[in-house]
Protein backbone atom coordinates (compact mmCIF):
# COMPACT_ATOMS: atom_id res chain seq x y z
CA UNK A 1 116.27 108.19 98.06
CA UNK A 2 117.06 104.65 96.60
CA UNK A 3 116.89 104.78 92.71
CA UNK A 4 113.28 103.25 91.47
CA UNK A 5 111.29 103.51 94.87
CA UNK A 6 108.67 105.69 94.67
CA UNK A 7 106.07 105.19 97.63
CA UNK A 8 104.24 106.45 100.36
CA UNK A 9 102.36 103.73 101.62
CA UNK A 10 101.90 103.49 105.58
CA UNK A 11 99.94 100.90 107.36
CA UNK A 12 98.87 100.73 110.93
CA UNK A 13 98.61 96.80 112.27
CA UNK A 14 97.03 95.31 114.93
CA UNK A 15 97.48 91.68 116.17
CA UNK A 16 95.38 90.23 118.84
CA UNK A 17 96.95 87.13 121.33
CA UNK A 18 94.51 84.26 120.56
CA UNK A 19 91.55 84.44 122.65
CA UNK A 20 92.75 87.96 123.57
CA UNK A 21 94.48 85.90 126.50
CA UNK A 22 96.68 88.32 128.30
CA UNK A 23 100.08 86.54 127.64
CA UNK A 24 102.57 89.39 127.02
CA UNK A 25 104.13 90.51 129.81
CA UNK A 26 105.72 94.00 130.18
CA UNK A 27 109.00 91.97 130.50
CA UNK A 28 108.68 90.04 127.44
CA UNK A 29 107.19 92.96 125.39
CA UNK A 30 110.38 94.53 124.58
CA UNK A 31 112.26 91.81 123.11
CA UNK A 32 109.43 90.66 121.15
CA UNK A 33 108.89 94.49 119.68
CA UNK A 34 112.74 93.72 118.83
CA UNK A 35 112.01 90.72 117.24
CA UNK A 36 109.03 92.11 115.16
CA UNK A 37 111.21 95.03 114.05
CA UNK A 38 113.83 91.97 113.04
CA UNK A 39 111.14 90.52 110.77
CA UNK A 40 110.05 93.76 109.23
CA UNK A 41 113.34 95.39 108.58
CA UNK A 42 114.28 92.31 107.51
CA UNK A 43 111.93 93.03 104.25
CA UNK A 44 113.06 95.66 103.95
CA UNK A 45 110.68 97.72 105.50
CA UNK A 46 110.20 100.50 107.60
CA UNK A 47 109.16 100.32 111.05
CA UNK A 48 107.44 103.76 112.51
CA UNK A 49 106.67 102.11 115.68
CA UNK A 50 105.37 99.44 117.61
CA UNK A 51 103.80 98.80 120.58
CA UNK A 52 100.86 97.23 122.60
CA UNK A 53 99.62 95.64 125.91
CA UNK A 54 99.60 91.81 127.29
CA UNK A 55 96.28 91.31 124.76
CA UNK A 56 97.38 92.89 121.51
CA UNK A 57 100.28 95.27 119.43
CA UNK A 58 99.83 97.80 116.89
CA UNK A 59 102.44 98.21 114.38
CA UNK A 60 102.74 101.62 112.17
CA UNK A 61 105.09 100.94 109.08
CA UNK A 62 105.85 102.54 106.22
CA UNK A 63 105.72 99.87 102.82
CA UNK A 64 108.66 99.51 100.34
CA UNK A 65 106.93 98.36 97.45
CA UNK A 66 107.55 99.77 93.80
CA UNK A 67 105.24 101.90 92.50
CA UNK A 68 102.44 101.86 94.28
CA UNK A 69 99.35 104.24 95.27
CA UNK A 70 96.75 103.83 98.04
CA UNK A 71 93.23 104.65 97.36
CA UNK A 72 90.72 105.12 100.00
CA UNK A 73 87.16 102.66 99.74
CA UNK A 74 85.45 105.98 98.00
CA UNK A 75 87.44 106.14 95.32
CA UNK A 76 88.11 102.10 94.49
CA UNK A 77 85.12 103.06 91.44
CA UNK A 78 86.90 105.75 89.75
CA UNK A 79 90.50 104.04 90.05
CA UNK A 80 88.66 100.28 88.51
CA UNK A 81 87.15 102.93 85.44
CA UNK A 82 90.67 104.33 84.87
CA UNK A 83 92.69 101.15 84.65
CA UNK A 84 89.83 99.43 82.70
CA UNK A 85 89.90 102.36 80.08
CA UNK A 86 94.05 102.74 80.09
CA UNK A 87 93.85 101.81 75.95
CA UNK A 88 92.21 104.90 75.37
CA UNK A 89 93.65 106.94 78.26
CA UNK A 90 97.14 106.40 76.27
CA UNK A 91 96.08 107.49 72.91
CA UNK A 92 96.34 110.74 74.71
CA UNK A 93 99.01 110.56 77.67
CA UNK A 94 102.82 108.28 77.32
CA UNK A 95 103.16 106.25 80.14
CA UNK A 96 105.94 108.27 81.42
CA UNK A 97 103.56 111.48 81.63
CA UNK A 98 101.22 109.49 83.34
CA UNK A 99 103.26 107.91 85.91
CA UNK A 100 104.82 111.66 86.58
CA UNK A 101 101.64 113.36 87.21
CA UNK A 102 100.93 110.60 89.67
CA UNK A 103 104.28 110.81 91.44
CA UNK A 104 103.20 114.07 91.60
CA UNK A 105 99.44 113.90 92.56
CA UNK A 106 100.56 111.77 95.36
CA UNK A 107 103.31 114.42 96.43
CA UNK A 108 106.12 111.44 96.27
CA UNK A 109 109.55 113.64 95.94
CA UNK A 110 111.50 112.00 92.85
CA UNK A 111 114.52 112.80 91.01
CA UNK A 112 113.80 111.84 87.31
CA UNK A 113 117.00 110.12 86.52
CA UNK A 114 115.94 107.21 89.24
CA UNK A 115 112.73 106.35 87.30
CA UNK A 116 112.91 103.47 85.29
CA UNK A 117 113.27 103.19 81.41
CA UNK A 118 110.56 104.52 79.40
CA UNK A 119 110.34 103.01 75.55
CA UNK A 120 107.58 105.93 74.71
């Protein structure tokens, strides 16, 4: 676990070739998956898989952004109410309490010595 990332965030991608031509060979597949991974790990990154057919690729990865916390298009309402009302959700609740319980919520494993400086 690398000190300050706390995410689960996986995305599944899928490119088309332009006019969904069918340009990519079996034999040129591979080292363009390799070169994809490249780019991705590069980021830093982590690629689950990838793979496709001569018209398109699908890409699973998991993101390595700080912090973060995917919502599905249901709950986009009650997530907008909660960050518009955070003034009076922290007369209540420090910001470390709150970011815990969502570390937890989200069943992200976390050591509390990596999380960042509080100034509660």
């Amino acid at each position: 676990m690398k000190p300050g990332a706390f995410t689960q965030l996986y995305v599944h991608l899928v490119f088309a070739v332009k006019y969904r031509e069918r340009l990519l060979t079996k034999e040129m597949r591979d080292e363009l998956f390799k070169y994809i991974y490249g780019i991705i790990t590069h980021r830093k990154h982590k690629v689950i898989i990838i793979n496709g057919m001569a018209d398109h690729i699908h890409i699973l990865i998991g993101l390595n952004p700080y912090g973060a916390f995917s919502y599905g298009r249901s709950q986009l309402d009650d997530v907008y109410k909660y960050i518009a009302n955070q003034e009076m959700h922290h007369r209540k609740r420090t910001f470390r309490e709150e970011y815990v319980e969502l570390l937890k919520r989200f069943e992200i494993k976390f050591e509390g010595k990596y999380l960042f400086d509080f100034f509660d």
